[in-house]
Protein backbone atom coordinates (compact mmCIF):
# COMPACT_ATOMS: atom_id res chain seq x y z
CA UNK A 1 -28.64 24.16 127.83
CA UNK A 2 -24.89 24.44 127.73
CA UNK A 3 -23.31 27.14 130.46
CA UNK A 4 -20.44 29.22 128.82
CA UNK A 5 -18.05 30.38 131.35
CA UNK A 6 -15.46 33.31 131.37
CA UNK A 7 -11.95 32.11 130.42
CA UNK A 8 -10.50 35.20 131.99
CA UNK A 9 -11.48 37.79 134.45
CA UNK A 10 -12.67 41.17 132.86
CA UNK A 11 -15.09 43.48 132.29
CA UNK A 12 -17.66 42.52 129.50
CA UNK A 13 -18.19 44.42 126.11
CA UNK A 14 -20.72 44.29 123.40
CA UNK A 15 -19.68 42.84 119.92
CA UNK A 16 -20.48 45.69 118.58
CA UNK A 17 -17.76 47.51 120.34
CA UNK A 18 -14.80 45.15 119.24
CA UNK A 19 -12.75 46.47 116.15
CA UNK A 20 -12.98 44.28 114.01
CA UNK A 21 -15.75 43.84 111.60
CA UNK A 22 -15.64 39.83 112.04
CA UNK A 23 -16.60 40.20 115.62
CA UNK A 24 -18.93 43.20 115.15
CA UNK A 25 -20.97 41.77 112.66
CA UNK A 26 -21.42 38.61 114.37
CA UNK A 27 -20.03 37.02 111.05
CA UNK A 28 -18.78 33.72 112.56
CA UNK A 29 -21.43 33.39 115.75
CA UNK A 30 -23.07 35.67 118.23
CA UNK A 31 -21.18 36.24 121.28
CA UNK A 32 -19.82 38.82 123.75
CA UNK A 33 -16.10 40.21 124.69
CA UNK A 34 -13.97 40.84 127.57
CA UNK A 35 -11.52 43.45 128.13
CA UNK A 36 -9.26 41.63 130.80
CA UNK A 37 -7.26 45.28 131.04
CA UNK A 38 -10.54 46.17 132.91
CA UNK A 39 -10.35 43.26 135.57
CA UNK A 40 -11.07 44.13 139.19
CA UNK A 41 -7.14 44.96 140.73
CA UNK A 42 -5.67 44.41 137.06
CA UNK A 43 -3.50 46.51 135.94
CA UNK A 44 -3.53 45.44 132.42
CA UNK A 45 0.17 43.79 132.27
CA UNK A 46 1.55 40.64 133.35
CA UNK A 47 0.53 36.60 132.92
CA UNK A 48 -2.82 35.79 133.08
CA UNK A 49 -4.37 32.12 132.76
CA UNK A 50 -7.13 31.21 130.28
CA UNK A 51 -9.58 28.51 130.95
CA UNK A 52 -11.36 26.23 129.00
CA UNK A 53 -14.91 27.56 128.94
CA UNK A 54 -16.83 24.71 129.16
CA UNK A 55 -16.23 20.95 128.86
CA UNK A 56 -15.05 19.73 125.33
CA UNK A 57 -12.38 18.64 123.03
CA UNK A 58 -9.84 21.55 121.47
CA UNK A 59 -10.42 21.41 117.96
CA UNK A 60 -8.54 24.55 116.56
CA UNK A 61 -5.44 25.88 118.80
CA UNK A 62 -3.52 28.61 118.03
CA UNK A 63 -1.48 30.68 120.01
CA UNK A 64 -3.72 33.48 120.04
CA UNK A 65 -6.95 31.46 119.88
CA UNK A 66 -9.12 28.25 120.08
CA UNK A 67 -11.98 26.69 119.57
CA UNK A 68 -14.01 23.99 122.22
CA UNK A 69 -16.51 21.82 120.46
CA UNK A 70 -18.98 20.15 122.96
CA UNK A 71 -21.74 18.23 121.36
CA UNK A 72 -22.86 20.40 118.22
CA UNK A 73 -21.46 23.58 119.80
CA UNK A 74 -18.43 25.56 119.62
CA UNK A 75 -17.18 27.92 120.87
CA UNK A 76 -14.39 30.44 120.25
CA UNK A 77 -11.94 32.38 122.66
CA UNK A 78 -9.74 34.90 120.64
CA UNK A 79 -7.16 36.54 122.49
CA UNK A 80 -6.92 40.52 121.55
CA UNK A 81 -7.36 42.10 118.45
CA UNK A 82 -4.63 41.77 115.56
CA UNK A 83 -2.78 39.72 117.94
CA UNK A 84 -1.50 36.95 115.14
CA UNK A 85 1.02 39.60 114.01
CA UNK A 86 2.83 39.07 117.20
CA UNK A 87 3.56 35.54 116.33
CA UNK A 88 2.85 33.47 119.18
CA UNK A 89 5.46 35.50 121.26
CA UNK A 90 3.04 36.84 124.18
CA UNK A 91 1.41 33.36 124.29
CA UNK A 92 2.33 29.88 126.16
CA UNK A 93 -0.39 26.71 125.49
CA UNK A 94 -1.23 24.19 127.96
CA UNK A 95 -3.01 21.77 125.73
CA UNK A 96 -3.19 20.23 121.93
CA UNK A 97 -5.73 19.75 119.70
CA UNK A 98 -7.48 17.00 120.05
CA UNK A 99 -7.34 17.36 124.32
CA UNK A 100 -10.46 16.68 126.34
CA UNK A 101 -10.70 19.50 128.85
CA UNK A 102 -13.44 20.84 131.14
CA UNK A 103 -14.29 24.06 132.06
CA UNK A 104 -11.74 26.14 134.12
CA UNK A 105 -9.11 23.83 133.01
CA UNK A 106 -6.09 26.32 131.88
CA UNK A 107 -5.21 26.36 128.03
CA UNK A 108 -2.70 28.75 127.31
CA UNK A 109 -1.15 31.63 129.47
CA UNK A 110 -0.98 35.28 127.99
CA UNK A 111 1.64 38.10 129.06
CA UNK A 112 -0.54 40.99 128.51
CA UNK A 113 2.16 43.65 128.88
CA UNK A 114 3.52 42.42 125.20
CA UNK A 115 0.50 43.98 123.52
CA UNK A 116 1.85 47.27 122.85
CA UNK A 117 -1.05 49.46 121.05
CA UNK A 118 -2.96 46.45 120.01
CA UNK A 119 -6.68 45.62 121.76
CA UNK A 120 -6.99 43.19 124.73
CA UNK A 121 -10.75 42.68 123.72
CA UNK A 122 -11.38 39.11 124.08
CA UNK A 123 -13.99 37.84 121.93
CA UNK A 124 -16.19 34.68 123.16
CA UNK A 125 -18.53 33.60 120.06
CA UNK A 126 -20.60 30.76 119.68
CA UNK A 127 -19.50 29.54 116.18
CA UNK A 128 -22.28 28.82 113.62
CA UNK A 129 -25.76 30.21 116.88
CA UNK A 130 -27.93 32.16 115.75
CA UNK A 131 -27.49 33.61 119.29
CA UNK A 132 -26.94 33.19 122.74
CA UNK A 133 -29.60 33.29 125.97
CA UNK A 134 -29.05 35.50 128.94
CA UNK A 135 -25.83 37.08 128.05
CA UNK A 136 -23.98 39.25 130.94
CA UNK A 137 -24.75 42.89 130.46
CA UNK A 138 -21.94 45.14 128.79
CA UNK A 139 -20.18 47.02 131.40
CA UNK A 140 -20.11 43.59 134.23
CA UNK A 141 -17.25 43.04 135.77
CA UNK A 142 -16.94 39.01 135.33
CA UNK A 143 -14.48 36.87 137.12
CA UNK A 144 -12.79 33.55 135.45
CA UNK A 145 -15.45 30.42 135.46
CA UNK A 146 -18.83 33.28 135.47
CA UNK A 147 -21.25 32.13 133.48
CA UNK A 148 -21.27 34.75 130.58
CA UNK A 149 -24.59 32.84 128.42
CA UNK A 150 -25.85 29.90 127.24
CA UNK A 151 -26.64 27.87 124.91
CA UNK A 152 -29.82 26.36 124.21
């Protein structure tokens, strides 16, 4: 069993409730979301740190997303929705593909107050599961390094 940890501190959201078909569907992996706007004493602006969420090597990194491969799993951390149009602006990485990292390690840092209208929804997927055991309930409040599921 592999524990998959919260990158960022949030409030959790069903796939289903993400807008963007990819996500909803489950079309790349089963998963869950957090809206970090919804984090306990956030006010949705400012720099916020996101962690590695479990112990790996970066294998895709983009400014606005990554992916962690740990034995046959990854896993994906997509920050906000439409968030590639912004080009990289609201987004600083701490790593490089190819990085070992373990969980809670900090990858990239994200200003959240230059996401104008666009979602904050993060999206956590296991790429490629057919699903994920004991995922947190929609509507927890999660804090950075909680386990949000597993994998078996």
């Amino acid at each position: 069993m592999i524990a998959v940890l919260a990158p960022l501190a949030g409030e959790i959201v069903a796939l289903a409730s993400v807008p963007d078909t990819v996500f909803a569907e489950e079309l790349v992996g089963p998963g869950l979301a957090i809206d970090p706007a919804r984090a306990t004493g956030a006010a949705g602006e400012g720099a916020i740190s996101v962690l590695a969420p479990l112990d790996g090597r970066v294998a895709v990194l983009h400014p606005h997303a990554f992916v962690i491969e740990s034995g046959d799993a990854g896993i994906l951390v997509h920050l906000g929705i439409d968030t590639v149009t912004l080009g990289g602006a609201p987004f600083r990485a701490h790593t490089a593909v190819g990085a070992d990292v373990r969980a809670g390690d900090p990858l990239i840092t994200w200003d959240l107050s230059a996401l104008g209208a666009l979602s904050p929804l993060v999206p956590v997927i296991a790429l490629g599961a057919a699903r994920v055991e004991q995922p947190a309930a929609p509507g927890t409040a999660v804090g950075p390094g909680e386990r949000l599921f597993t994998l078996a």
